[in-house]
C-alpha atoms as a PDB file:
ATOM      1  CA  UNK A   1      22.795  -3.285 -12.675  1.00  0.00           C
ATOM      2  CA  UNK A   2      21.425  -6.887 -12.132  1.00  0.00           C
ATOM      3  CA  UNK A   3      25.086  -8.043 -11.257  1.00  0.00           C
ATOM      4  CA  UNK A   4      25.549  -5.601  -9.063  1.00  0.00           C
ATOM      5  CA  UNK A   5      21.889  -6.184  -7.174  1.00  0.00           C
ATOM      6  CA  UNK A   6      22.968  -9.677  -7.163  1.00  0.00           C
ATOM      7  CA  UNK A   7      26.174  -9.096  -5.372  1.00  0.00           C
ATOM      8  CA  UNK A   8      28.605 -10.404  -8.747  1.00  0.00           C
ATOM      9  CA  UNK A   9      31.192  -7.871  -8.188  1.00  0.00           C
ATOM     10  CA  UNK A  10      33.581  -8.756 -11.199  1.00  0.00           C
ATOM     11  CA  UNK A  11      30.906  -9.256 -13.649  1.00  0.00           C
ATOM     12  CA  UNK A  12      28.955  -6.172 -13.005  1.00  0.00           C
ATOM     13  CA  UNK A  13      32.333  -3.749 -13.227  1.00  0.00           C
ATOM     14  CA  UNK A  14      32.692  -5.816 -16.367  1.00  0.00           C
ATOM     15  CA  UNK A  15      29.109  -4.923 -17.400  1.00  0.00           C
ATOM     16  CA  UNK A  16      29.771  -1.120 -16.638  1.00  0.00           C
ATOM     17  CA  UNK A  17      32.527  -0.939 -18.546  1.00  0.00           C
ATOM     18  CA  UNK A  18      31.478  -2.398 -21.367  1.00  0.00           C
ATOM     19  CA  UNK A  19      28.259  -0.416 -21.655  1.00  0.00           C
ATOM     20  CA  UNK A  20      30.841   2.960 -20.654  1.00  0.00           C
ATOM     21  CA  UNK A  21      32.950   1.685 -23.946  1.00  0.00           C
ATOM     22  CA  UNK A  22      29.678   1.223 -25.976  1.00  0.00           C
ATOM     23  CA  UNK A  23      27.911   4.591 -25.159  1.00  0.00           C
ATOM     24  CA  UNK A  24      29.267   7.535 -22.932  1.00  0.00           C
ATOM     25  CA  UNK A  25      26.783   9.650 -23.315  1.00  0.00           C
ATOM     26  CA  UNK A  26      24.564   7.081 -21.458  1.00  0.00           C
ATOM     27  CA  UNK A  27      23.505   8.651 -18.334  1.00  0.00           C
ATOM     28  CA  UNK A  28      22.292   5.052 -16.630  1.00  0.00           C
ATOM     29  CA  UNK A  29      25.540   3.716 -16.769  1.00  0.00           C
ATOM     30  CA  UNK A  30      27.416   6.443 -14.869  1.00  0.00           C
ATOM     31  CA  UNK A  31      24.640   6.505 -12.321  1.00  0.00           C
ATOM     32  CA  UNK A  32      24.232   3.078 -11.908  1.00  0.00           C
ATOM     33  CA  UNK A  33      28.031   2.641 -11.609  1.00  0.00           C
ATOM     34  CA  UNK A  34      28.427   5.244  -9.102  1.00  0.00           C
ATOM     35  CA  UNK A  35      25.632   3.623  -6.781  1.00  0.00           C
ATOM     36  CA  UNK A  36      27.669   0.814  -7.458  1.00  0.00           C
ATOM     37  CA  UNK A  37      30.478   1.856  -5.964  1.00  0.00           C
ATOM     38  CA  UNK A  38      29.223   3.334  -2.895  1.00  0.00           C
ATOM     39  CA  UNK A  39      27.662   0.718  -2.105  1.00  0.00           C
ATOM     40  CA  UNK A  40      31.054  -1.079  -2.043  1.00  0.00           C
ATOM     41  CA  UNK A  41      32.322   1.897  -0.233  1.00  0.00           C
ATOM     42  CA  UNK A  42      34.438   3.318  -3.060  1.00  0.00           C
ATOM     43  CA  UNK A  43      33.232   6.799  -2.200  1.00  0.00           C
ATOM     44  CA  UNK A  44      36.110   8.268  -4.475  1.00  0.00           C
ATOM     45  CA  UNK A  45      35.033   6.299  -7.665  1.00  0.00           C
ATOM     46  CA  UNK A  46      31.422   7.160  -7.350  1.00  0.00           C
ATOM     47  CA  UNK A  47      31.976  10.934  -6.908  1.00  0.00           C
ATOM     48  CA  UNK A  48      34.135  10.312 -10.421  1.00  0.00           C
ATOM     49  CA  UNK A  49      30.400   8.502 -11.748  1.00  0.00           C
ATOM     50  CA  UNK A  50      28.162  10.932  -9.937  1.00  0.00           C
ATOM     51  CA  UNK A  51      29.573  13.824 -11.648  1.00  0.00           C
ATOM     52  CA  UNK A  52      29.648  12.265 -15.308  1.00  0.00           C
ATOM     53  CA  UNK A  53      26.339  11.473 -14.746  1.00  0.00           C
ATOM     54  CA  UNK A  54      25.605  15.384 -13.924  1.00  0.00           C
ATOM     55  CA  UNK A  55      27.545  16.180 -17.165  1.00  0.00           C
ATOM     56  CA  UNK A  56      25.502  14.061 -19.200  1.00  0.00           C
ATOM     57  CA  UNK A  57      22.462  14.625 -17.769  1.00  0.00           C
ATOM     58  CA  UNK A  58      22.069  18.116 -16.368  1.00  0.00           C
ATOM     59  CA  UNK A  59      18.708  18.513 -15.590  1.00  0.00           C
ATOM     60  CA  UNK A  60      18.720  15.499 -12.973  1.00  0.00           C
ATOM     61  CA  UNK A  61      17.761  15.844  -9.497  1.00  0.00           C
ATOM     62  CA  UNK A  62      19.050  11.922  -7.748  1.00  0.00           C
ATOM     63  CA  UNK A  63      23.285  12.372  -9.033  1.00  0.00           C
ATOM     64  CA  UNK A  64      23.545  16.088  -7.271  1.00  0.00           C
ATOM     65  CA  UNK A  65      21.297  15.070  -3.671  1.00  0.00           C
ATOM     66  CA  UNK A  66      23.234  11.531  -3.670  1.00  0.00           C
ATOM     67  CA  UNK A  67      26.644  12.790  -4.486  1.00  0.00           C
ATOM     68  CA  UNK A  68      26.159  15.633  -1.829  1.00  0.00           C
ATOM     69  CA  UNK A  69      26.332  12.889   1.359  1.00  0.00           C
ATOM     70  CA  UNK A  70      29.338  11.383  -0.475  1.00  0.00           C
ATOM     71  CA  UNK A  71      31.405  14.476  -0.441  1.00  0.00           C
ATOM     72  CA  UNK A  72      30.033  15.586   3.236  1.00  0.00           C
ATOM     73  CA  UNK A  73      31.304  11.697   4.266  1.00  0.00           C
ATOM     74  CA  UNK A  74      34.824  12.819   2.582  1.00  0.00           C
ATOM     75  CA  UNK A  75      34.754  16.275   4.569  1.00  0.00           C
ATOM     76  CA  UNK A  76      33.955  18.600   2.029  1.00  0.00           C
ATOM     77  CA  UNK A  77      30.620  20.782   3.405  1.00  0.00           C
ATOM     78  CA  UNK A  78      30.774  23.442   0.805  1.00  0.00           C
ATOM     79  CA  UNK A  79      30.568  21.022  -1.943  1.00  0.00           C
ATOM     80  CA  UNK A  80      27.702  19.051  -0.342  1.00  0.00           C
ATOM     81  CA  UNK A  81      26.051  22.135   0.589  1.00  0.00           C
ATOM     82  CA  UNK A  82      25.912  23.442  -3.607  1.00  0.00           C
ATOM     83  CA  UNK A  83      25.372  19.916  -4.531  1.00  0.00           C
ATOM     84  CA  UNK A  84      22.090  19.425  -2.260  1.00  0.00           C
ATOM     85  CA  UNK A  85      20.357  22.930  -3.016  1.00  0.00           C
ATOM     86  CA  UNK A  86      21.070  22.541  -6.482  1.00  0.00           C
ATOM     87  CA  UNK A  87      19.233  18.895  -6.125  1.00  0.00           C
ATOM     88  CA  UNK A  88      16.091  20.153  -4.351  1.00  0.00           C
ATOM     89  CA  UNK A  89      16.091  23.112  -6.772  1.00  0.00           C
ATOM     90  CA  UNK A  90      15.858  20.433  -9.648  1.00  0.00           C
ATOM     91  CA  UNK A  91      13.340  18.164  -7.532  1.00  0.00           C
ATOM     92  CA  UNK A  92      11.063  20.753  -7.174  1.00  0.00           C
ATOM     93  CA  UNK A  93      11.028  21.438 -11.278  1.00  0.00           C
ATOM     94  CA  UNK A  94      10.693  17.854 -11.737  1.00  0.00           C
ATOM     95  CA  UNK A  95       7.683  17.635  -9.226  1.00  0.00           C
ATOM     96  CA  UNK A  96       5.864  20.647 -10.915  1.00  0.00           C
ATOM     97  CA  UNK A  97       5.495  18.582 -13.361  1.00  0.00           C
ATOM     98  CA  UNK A  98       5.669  15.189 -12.213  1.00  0.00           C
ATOM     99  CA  UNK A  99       3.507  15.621  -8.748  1.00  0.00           C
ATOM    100  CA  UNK A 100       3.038  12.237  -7.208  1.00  0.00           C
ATOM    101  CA  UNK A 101       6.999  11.273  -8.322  1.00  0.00           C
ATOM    102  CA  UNK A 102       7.604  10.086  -4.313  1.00  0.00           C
ATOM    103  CA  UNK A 103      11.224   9.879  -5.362  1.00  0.00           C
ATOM    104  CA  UNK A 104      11.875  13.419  -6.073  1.00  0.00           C
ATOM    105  CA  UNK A 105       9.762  13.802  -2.865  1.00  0.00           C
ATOM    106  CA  UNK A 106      11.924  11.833  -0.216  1.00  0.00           C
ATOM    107  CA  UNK A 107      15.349  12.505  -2.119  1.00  0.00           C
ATOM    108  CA  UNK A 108      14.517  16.117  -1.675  1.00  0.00           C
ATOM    109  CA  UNK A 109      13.556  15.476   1.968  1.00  0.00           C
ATOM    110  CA  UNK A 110      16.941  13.742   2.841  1.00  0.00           C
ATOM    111  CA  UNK A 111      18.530  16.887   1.086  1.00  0.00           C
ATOM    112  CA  UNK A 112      16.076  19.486   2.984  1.00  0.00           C
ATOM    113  CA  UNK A 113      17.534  17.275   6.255  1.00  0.00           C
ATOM    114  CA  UNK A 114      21.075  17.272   5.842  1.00  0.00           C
ATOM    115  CA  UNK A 115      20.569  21.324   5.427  1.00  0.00           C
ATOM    116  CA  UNK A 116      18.873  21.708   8.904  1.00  0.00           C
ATOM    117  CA  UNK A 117      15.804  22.269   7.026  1.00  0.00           C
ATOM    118  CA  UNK A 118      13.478  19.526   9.124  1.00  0.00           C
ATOM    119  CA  UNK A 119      10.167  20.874   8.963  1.00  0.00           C
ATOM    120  CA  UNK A 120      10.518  20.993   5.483  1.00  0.00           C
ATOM    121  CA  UNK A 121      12.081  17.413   5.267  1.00  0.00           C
ATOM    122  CA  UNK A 122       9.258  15.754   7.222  1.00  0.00           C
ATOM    123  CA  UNK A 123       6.608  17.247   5.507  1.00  0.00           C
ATOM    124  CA  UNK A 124       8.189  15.778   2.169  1.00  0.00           C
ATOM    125  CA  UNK A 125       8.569  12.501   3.408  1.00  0.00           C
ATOM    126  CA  UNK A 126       5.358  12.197   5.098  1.00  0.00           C
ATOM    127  CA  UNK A 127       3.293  13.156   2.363  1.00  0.00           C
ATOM    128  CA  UNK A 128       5.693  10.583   0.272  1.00  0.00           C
ATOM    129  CA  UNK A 129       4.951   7.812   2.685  1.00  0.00           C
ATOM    130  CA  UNK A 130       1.384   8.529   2.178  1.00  0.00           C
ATOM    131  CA  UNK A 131       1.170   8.025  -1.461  1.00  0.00           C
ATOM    132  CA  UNK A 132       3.175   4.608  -1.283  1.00  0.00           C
ATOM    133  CA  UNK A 133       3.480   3.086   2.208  1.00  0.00           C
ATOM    134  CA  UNK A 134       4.809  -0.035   0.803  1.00  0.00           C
ATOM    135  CA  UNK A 135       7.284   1.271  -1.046  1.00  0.00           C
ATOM    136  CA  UNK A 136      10.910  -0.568   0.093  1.00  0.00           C
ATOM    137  CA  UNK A 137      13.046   2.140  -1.489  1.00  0.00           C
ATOM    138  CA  UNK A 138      10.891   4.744   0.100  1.00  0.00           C
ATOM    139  CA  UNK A 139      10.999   3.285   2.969  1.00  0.00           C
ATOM    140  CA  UNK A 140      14.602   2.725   3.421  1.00  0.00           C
ATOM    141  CA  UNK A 141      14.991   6.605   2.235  1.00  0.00           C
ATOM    142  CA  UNK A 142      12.635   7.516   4.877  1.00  0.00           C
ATOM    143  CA  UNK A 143      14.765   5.953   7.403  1.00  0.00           C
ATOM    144  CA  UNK A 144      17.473   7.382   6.394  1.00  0.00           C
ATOM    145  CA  UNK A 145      16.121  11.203   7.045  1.00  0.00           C
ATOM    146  CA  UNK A 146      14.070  10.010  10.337  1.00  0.00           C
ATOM    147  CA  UNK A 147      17.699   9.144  11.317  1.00  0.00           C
ATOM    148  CA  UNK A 148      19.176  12.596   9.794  1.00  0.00           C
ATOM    149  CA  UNK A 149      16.005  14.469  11.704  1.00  0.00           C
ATOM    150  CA  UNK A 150      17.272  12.501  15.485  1.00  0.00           C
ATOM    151  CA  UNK A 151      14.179  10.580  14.827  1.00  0.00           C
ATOM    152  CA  UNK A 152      15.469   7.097  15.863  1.00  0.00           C
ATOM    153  CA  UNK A 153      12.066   5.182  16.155  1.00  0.00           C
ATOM    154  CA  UNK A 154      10.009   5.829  12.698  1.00  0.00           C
ATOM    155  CA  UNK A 155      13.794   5.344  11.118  1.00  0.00           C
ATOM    156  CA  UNK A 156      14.385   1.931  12.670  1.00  0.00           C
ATOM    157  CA  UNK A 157      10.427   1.321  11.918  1.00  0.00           C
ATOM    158  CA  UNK A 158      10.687   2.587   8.377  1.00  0.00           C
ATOM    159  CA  UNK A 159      13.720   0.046   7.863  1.00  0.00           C
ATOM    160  CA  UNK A 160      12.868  -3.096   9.370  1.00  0.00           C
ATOM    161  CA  UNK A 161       9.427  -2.656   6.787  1.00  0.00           C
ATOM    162  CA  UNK A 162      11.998  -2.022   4.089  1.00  0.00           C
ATOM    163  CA  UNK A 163      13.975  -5.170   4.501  1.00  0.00           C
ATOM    164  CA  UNK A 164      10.703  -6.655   4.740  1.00  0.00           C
ATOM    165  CA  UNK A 165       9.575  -5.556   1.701  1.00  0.00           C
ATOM    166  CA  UNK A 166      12.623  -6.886   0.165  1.00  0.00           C
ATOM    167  CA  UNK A 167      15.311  -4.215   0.458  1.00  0.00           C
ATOM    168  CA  UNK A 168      18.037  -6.558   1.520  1.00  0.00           C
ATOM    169  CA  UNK A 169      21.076  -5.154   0.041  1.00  0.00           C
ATOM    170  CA  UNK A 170      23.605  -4.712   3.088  1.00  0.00           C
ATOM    171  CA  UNK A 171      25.972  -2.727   1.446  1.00  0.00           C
ATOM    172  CA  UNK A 172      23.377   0.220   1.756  1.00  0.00           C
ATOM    173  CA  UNK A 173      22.849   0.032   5.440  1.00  0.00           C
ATOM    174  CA  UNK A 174      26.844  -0.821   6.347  1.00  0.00           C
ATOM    175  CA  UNK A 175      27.831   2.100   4.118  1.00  0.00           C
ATOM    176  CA  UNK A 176      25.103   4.936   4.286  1.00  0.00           C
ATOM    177  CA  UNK A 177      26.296   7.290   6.422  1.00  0.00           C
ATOM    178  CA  UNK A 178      22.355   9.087   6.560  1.00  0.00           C
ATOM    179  CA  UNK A 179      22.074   5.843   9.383  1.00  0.00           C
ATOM    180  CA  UNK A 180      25.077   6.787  11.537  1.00  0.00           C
ATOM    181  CA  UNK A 181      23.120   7.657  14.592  1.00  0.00           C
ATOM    182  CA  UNK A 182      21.353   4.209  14.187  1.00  0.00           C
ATOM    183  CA  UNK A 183      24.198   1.492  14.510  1.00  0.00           C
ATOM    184  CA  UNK A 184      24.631   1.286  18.329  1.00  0.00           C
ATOM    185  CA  UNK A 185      20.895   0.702  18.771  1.00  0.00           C
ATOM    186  CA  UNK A 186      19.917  -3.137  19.157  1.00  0.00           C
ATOM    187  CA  UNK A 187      17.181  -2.949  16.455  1.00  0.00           C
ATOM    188  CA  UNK A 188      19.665  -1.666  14.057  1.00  0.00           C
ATOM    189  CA  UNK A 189      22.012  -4.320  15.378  1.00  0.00           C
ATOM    190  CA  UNK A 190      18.995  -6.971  14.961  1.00  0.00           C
ATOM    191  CA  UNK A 191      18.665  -5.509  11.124  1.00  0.00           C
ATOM    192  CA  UNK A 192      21.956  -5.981  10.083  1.00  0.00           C
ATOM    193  CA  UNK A 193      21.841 -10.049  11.105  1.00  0.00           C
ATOM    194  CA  UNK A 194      18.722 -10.654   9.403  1.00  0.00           C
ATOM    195  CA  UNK A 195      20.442  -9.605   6.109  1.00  0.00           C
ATOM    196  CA  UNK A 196      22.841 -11.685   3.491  1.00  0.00           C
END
């Protein structure tokens, strides 16, 4: 995972598959892997990780919400549509018992957005953003579903605090398609330059 964050393409797929050969039962590495690969734009590949990572680890809310935009972004809706409800249904277990876990929270949200859901999805983010403000990965979430809700200001606001705050990896805003509606706008435009 630190190769990948550090942009060392060969010797993070090495990593991968070494930990894959070593344990693979280990839910980490197919998530991890899969992130990796979207990030790269191998939307295929991570689909392949996102669902081992749903076979080893059932009960987990991030692989079904994050697969779901991946299989939208490869035009299949019924697939994303299963994949998302079943993710919020999971989020919401998790949060019963794990109530200030802002991740559930704004992965949720992004879910409850791509549904049409926004009331829903704003309320979750907001009251996200609330408990951790300063929160890069929140933040770059939370522009992601201002962008899904046709909110182009907080989005763009919510981003430039996340890059910031550190969240520099450009492979997440080339390749997320959540941030479609923003890449024509200058800000967005501005974003993108300031990055490696």
């Amino acid at each position: 995972l630190a190769l990948s964050l550090r942009g060392q393409e060969q010797e993070a797929v090495e990593g991968f598959e070494t930990a894959l050969r070593l344990d693979p039962a280990l839910f980490e590495v197919h998530y991890f892997y899969a992130r990796h690969c979207f990030v790269r734009g191998q939307l295929e590949r991570a689909i392949d990780f996102y669902e081992r990572a749903m076979r080893v680890r059932p009960e987990d809310f991030q692989s079904p919400l994050l697969v779901a935009q991946i299989y939208d972004d490869l035009g299949r809706p019924d697939e994303a549509r299963a994949s998302r409800l079943r993710g919020i249904s999971m989020a919401e277990q998790h949060l019963r018992l794990n109530p200030d876990d802002t991740r559930a929270m704004y992965m949720a949200a992004n879910g409850m957005a791509a549904l049409g859901q926004n009331q829903s999805a704003r309320e979750w983010v907001e009251r996200a953003l609330a408990m951790r403000p300063e929160d890069a990965m929140l933040l770059y979430n939370a522009g992601c579903i201002y962008s899904l809700l046709g909110l182009p200001e907080p989005a763009l606001a919510c981003l430039e605090k996340a890059v910031q705050r550190g969240l520099t990896q450009r492979g997440w805003y080339e390749h997320d398609s959540n941030l479609n509606a923003l890449r024509e706008h200058p800000r967005f435009q501005a974003l993108l330059r300031q990055l490696p």
